[in-house]
Protein backbone atom coordinates (compact mmCIF):
# COMPACT_ATOMS: atom_id res chain seq x y z
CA UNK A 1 58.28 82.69 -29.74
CA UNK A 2 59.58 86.18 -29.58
CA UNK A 3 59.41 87.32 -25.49
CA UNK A 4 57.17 90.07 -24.75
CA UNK A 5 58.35 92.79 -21.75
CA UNK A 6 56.14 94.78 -19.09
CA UNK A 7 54.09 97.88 -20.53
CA UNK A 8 56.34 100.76 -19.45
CA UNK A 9 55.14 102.29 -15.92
CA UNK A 10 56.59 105.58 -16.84
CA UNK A 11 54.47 106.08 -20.48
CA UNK A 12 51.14 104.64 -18.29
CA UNK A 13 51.95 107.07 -14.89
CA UNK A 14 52.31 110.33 -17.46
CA UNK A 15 49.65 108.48 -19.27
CA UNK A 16 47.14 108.48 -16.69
CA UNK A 17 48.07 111.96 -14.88
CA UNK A 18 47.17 113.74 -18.10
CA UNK A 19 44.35 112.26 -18.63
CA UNK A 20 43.22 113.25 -15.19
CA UNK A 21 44.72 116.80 -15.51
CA UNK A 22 42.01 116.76 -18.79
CA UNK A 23 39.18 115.66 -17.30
CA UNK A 24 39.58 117.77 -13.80
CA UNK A 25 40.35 120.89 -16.60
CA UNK A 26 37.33 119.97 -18.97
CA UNK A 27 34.93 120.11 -15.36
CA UNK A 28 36.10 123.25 -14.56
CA UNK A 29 36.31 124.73 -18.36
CA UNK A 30 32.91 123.40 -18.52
CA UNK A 31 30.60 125.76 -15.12
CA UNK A 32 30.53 128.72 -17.90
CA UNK A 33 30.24 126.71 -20.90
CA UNK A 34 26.23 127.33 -21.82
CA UNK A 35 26.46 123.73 -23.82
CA UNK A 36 25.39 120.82 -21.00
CA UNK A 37 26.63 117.61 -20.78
CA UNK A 38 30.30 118.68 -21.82
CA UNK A 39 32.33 117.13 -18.99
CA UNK A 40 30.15 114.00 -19.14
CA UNK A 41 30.65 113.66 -23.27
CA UNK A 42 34.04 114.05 -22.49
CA UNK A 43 34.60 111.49 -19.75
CA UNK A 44 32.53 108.66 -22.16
CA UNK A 45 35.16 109.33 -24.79
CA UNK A 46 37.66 109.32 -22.20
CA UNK A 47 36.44 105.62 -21.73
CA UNK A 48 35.74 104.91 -25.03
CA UNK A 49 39.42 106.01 -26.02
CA UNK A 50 40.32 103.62 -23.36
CA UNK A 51 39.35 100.65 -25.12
CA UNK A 52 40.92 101.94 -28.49
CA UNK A 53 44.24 102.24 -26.08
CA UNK A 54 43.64 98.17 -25.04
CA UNK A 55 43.08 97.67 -29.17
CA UNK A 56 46.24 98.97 -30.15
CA UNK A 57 48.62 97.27 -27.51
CA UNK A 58 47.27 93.89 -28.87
CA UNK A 59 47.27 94.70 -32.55
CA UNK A 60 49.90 92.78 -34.73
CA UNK A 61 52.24 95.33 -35.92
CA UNK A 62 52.60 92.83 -38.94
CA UNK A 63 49.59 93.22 -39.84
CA UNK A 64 49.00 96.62 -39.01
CA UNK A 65 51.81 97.20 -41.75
CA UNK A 66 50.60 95.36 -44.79
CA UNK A 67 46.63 97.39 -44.12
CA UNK A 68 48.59 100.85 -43.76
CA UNK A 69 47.78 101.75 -46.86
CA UNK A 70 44.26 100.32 -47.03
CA UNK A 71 43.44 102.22 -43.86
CA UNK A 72 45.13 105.45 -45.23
CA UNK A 73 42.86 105.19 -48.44
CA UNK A 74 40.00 104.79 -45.90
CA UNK A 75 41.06 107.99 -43.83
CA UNK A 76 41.26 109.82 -47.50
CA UNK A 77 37.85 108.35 -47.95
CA UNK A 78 36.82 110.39 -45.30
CA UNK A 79 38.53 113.68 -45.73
CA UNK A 80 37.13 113.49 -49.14
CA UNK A 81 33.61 113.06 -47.92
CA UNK A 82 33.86 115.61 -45.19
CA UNK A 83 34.08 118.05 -48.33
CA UNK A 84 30.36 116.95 -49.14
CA UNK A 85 28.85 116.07 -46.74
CA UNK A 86 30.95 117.76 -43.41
CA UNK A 87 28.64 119.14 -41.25
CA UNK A 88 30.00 121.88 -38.18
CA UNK A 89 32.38 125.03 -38.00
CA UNK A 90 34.13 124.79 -41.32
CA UNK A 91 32.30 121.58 -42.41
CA UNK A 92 34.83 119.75 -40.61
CA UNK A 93 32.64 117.11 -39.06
CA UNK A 94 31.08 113.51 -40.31
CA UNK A 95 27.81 113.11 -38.65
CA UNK A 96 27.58 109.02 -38.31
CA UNK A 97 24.36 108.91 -36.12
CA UNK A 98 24.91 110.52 -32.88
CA UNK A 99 28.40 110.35 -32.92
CA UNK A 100 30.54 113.25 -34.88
CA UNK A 101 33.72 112.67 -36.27
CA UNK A 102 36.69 114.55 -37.20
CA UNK A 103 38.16 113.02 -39.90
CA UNK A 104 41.52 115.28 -40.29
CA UNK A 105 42.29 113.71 -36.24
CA UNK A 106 41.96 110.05 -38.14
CA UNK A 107 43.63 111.06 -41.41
CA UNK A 108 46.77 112.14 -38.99
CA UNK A 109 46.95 108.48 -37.77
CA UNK A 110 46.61 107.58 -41.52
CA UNK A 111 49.37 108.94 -42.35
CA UNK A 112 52.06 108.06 -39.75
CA UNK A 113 50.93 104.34 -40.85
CA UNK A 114 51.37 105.40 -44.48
CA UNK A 115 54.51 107.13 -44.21
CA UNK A 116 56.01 104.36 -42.06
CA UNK A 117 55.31 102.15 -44.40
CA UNK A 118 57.07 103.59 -47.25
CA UNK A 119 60.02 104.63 -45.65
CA UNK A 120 60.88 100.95 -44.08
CA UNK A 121 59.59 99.58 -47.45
CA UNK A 122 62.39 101.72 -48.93
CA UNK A 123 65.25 100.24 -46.39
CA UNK A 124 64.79 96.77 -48.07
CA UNK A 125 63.89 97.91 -51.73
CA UNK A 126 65.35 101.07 -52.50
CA UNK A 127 64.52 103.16 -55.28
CA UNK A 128 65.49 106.12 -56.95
CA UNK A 129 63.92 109.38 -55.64
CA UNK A 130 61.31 107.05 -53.73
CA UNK A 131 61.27 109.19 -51.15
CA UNK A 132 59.56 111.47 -53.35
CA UNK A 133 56.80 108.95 -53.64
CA UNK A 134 56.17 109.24 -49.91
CA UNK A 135 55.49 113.19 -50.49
CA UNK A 136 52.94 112.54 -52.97
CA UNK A 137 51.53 109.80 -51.42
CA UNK A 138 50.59 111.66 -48.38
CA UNK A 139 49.85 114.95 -50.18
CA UNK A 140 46.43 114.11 -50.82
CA UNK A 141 45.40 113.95 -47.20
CA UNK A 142 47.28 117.26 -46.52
CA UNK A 143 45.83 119.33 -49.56
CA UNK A 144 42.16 117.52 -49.02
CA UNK A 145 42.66 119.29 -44.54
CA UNK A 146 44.10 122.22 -46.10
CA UNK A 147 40.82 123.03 -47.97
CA UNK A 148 37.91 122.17 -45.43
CA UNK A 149 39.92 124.53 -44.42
CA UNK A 150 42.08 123.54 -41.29
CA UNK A 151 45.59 124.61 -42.46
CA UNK A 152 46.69 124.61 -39.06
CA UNK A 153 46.57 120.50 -39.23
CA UNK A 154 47.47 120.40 -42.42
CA UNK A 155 51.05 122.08 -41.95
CA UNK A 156 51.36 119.18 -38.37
CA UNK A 157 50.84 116.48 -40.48
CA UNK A 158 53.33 117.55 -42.99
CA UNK A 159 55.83 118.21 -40.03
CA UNK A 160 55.07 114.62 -38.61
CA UNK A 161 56.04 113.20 -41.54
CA UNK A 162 59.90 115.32 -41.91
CA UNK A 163 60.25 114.17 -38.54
CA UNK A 164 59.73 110.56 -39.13
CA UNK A 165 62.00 111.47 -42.34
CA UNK A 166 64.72 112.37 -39.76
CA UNK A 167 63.65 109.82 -37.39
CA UNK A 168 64.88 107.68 -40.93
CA UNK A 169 68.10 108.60 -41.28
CA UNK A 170 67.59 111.22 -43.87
CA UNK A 171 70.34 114.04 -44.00
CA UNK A 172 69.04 117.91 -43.26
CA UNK A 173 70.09 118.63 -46.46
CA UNK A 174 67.95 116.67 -47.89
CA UNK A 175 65.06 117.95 -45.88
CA UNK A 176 66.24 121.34 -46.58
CA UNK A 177 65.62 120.53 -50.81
CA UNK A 178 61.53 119.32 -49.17
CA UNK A 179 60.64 122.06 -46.98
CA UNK A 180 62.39 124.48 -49.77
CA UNK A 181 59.19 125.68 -51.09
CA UNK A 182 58.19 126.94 -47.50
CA UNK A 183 61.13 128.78 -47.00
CA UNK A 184 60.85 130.33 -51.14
CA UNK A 185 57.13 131.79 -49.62
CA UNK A 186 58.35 133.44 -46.34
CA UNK A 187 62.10 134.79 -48.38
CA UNK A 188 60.03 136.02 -51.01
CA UNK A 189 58.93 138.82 -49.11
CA UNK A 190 62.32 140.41 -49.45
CA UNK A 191 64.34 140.31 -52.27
CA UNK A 192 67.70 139.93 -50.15
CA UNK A 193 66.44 136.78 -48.36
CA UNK A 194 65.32 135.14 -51.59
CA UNK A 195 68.93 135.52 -53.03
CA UNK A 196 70.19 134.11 -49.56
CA UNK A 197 68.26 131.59 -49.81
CA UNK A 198 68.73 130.51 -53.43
CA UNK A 199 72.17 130.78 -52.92
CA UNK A 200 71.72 127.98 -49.76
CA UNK A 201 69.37 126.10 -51.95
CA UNK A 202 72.34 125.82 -54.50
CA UNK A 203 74.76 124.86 -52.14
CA UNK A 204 72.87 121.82 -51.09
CA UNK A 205 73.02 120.96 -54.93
CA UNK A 206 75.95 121.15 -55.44
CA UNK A 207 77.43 119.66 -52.56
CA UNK A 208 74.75 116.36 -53.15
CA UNK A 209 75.58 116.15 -56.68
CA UNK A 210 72.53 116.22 -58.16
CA UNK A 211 71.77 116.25 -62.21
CA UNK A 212 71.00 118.86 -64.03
CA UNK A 213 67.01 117.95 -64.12
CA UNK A 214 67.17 118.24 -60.65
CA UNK A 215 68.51 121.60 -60.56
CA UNK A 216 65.66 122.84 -62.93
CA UNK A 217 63.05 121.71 -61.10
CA UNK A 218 64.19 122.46 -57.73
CA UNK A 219 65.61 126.40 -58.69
CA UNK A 220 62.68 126.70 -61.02
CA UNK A 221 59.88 125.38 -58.69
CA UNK A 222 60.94 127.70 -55.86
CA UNK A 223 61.27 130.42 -58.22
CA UNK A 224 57.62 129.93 -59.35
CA UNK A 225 56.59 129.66 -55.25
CA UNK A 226 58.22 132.91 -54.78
CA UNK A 227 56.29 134.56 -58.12
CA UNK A 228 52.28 132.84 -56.48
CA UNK A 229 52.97 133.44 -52.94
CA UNK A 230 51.44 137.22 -53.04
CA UNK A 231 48.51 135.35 -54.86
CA UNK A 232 48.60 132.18 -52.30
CA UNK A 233 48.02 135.06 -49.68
CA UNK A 234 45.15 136.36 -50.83
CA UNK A 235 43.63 132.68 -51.57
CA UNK A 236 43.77 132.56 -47.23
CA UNK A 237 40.41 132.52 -45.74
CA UNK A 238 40.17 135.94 -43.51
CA UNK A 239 40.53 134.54 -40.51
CA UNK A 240 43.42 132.48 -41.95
CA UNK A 241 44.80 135.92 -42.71
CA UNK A 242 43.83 137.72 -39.35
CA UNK A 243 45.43 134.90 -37.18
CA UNK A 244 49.20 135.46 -38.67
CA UNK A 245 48.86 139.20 -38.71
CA UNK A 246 47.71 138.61 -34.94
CA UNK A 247 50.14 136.37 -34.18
CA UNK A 248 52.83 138.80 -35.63
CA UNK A 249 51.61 142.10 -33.65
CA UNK A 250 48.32 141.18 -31.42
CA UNK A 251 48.21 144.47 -30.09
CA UNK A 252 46.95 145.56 -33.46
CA UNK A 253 43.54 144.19 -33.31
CA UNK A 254 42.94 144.27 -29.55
CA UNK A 255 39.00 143.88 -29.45
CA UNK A 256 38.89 141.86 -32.93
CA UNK A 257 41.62 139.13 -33.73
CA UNK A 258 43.90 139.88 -30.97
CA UNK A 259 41.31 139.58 -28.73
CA UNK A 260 41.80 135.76 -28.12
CA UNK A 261 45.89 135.90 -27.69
CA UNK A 262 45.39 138.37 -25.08
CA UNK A 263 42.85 137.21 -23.06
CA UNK A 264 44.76 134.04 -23.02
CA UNK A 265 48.10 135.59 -21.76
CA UNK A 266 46.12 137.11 -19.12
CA UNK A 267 44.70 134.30 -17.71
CA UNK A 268 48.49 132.31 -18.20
CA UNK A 269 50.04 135.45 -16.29
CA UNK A 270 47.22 136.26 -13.63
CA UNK A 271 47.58 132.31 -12.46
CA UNK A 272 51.20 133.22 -10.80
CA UNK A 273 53.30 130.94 -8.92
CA UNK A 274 50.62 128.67 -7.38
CA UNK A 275 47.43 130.00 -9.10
CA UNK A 276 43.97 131.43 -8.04
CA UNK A 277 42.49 127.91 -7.34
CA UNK A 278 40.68 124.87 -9.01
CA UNK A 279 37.19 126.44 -10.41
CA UNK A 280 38.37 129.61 -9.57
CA UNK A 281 39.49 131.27 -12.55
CA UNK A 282 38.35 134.72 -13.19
CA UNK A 283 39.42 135.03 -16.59
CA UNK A 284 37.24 131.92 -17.35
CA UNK A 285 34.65 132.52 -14.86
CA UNK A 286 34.08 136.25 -16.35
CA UNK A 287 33.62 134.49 -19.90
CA UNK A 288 36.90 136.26 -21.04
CA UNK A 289 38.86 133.45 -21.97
CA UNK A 290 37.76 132.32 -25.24
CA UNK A 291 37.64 128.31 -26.53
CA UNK A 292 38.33 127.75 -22.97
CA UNK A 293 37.64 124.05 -23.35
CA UNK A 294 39.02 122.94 -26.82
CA UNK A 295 42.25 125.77 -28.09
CA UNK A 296 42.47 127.46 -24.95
CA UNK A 297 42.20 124.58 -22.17
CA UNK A 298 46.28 124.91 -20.73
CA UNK A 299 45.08 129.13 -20.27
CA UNK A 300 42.33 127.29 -17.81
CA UNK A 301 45.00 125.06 -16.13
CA UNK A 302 47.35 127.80 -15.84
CA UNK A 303 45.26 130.44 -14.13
CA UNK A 304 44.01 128.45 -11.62
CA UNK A 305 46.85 126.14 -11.18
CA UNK A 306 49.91 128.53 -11.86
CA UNK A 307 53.46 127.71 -12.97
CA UNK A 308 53.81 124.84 -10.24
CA UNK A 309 50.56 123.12 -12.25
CA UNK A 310 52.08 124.13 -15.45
CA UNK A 311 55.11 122.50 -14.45
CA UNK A 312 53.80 119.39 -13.59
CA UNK A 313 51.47 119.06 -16.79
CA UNK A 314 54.61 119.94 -19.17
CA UNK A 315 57.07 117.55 -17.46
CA UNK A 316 54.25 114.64 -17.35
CA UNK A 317 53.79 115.65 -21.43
CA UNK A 318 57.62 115.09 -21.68
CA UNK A 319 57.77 112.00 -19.39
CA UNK A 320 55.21 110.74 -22.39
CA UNK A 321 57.56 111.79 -25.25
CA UNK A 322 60.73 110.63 -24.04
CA UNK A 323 59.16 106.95 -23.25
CA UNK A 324 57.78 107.04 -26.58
CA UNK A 325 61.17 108.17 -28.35
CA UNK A 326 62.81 105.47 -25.96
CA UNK A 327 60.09 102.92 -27.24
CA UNK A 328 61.02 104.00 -31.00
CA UNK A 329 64.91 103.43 -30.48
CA UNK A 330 64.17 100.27 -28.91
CA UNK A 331 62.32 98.72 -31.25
CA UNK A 332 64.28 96.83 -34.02
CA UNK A 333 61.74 96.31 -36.81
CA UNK A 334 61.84 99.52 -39.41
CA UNK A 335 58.13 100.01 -39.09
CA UNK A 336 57.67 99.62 -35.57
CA UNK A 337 60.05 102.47 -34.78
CA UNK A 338 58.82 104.53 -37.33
CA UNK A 339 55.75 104.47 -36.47
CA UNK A 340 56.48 105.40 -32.98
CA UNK A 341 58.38 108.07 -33.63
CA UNK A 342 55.86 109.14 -35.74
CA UNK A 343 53.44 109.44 -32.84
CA UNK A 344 56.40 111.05 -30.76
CA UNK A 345 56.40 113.67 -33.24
CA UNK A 346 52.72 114.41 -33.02
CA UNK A 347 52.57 114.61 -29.48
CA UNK A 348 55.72 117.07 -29.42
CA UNK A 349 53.90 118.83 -32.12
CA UNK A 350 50.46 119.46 -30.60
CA UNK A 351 51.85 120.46 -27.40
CA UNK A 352 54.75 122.99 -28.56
CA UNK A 353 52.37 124.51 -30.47
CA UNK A 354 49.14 124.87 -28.40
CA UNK A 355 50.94 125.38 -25.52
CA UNK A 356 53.00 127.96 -27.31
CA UNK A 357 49.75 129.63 -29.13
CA UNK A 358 48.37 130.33 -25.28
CA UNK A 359 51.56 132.39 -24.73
CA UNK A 360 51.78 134.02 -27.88
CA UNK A 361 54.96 132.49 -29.46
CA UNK A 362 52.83 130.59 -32.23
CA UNK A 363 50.05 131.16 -33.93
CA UNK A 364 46.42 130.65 -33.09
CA UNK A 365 46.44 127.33 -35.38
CA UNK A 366 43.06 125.40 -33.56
CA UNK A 367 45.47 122.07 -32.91
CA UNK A 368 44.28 120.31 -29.79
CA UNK A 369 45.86 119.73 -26.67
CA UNK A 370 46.75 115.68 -26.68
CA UNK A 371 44.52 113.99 -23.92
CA UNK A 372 43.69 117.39 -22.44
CA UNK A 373 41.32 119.27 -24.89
CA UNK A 374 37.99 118.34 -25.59
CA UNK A 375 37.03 116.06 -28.53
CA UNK A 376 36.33 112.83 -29.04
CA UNK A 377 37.78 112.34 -32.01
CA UNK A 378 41.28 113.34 -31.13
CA UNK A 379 41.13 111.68 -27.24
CA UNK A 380 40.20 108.14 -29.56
CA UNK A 381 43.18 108.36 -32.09
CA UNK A 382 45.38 109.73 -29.39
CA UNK A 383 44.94 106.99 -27.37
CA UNK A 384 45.01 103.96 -29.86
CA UNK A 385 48.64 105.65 -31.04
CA UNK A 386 49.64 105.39 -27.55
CA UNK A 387 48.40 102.16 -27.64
CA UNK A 388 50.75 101.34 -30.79
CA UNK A 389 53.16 102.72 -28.91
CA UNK A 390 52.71 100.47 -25.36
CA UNK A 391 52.83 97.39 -28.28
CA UNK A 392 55.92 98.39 -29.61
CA UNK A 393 57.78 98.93 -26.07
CA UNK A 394 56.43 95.48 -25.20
CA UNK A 395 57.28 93.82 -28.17
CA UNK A 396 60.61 95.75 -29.11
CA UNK A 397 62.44 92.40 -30.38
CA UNK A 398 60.28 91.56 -33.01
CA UNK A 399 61.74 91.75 -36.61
């Protein structure tokens, strides 16, 4: 019988101390929300994520593996429905009863599952350009976010998935030749960066030695990026639109699109060294601060706990990611590790780029704050990876 070890005290202490900082910033988020009831929705799924925590420390990872792609055809159920019959900004919302989900926060569980599974199904039967497979197997869940629309999640999931590519063993060059289309869109806008980057692009060909076919289709898809990214553009909902132009200059829009970047930066900067107090942030108190419970929650923290606060959130978030990355090099079966990296990944993610959204070095992209922004949705899956991820630590020697 393969011994099990102690749940890690470090991963539960950061664990736990975000989960407070969340609740004791959702209270005070929530004295000049009009909605009532927010805090006390919030601390049920707090609890209710709780027992999807206990679920996945006692899962068998075995098991887990061979539904992974039953339960990612279940989370593409969803997305797929949420087209029809999504109810809430964007129609991004299944109404079961009285309880609303979001199904892109499940679909991003969906596919770390999915993607581990190929990729430690391809360390014992390789095949050629399977990795490819993994791309399209997960690009249905990605395309079906991207038009509800919520590109903002659609773009983390597909940078959860390089990183568990990475986490892999897969050379940068490599994921240079998959995130090449990306980088044809933003070179395209200058004819000098194109060739730059085409001439990188062949580089990476050459030096991998790939065939001809190859070369056609990876030259000639980029190419044909480049030529349908002015049209791509223009496909971008408004707002889709407005948030990169704000994110770019949001001085340009002040009262419109810009408003919400600097209101935010505001509140960040007016919280100083030790901030104005708990429930005593003017910014939020004054209504300025928009979202102030869901995007904009670690603008709330910061005003009225200042950098010390800010400190001790961030370094609790990174207590959480390193015991997660340690739980993911620990563990010796493929898909264990794999899938904890994956949620590694995610958190890092999420909190690099809400955090950085507050402060104005990334765009306003609507991606939670793990454990700390409200939703039940996210708190639940949140939790049962972390959950997946206490199971893993524990049970690091099983093959």
């Amino acid at each position: 019988m393969i011994g099990r070890d102690r749940p890690d005290p470090a991963l539960l202490l950061s664990l736990a101390v975000l989960l407070a900082i969340g609740l004791a910033t959702i209270y005070s988020a929530a004295v000049v929300v009009p909605e009532t009831g927010l805090f006390g929705r919030q601390l049920i799924w707090t609890g209710i994520g709780a027992a999807f925590f206990l679920f996945g420390t006692m899962v068998s990872f075995r098991r887990l593996e061979e539904l992974s792609p039953l339960l990612y055809g279940v989370a593409c159920g969803m997305l797929l429905l949420t087209l029809f019959a999504g109810r809430g900004p964007a129609d991004r919302w299944l109404v079961l009863g009285p309880v609303h989900v979001q199904s892109s926060e499940v679909a991003k569980a969906g596919v770390i599952l999915m993607t581990a599974w190929w990729l430690s199904s391809l360390k014992v039967r390789p095949r050629r350009y399977g990795e490819v497979l993994v791309f399209l197997t997960v690009l249905p869940s990605v395309l079906l976010t991207a038009i509800q629309p919520d590109l903002g999640t659609a773009i983390s999931m597909l940078l959860i998935v390089l990183a568990m590519f990475v986490w892999a063993g897969y050379g940068m060059g490599w994921i240079l030749l998959l995130v090449s289309p990306v980088l044809a869109a933003v070179s395209s806008l200058h004819f000098v960066y194109w060739m730059l980057f085409t001439g990188v692009v062949a580089l990476v060909l050459y030096h991998r030695k790939y065939s001809l076919p190859v070369w056609i289709i990876v030259i000639g898809g980029n190419s044909l990026v480049a030529a349908l990214t002015p049209t791509a553009w223009n496909m971008l909902e408004p707002y889709q639109q407005s948030r990169l132009i704000t994110f770019l200059n949001p001085a340009s829009d002040p009262h419109g699109s810009g408003w919400n970047i600097i209101q935010s930066e505001v509140a960040v900067g007016s919280g100083g060294f030790t901030g104005q107090g708990y429930l005593q942030g003017a910014q939020k108190e004054l209504a300025f601060l928009p979202a102030r419970h869901t995007d904009f929650v670690f603008s709330v923290w910061a005003e009225e706990m200042g950098f010390i606060g800010c400190i001790a959130m961030l370094t609790a978030f990174f207590l959480l990611f390193w015991r997660t990355v340690v739980a993911a090099r620990k563990s010796v079966n493929p898909f264990n590790s794999l899938v904890t990296a994956g949620v590694a990944a995610y958190i890092g993610i999420h909190v690099f780029v809400n955090v950085g959204m507050t402060i104005g070095i990334m765009p306003v992209t609507g991606l939670p704050l793990p454990l700390i922004s409200y939703g039940g949705s996210q708190m639940a899956v949140v939790l049962f990876l972390l959950g997946l991820v206490t199971n893993a630590g524990m049970y690091w020697r099983e093959v």
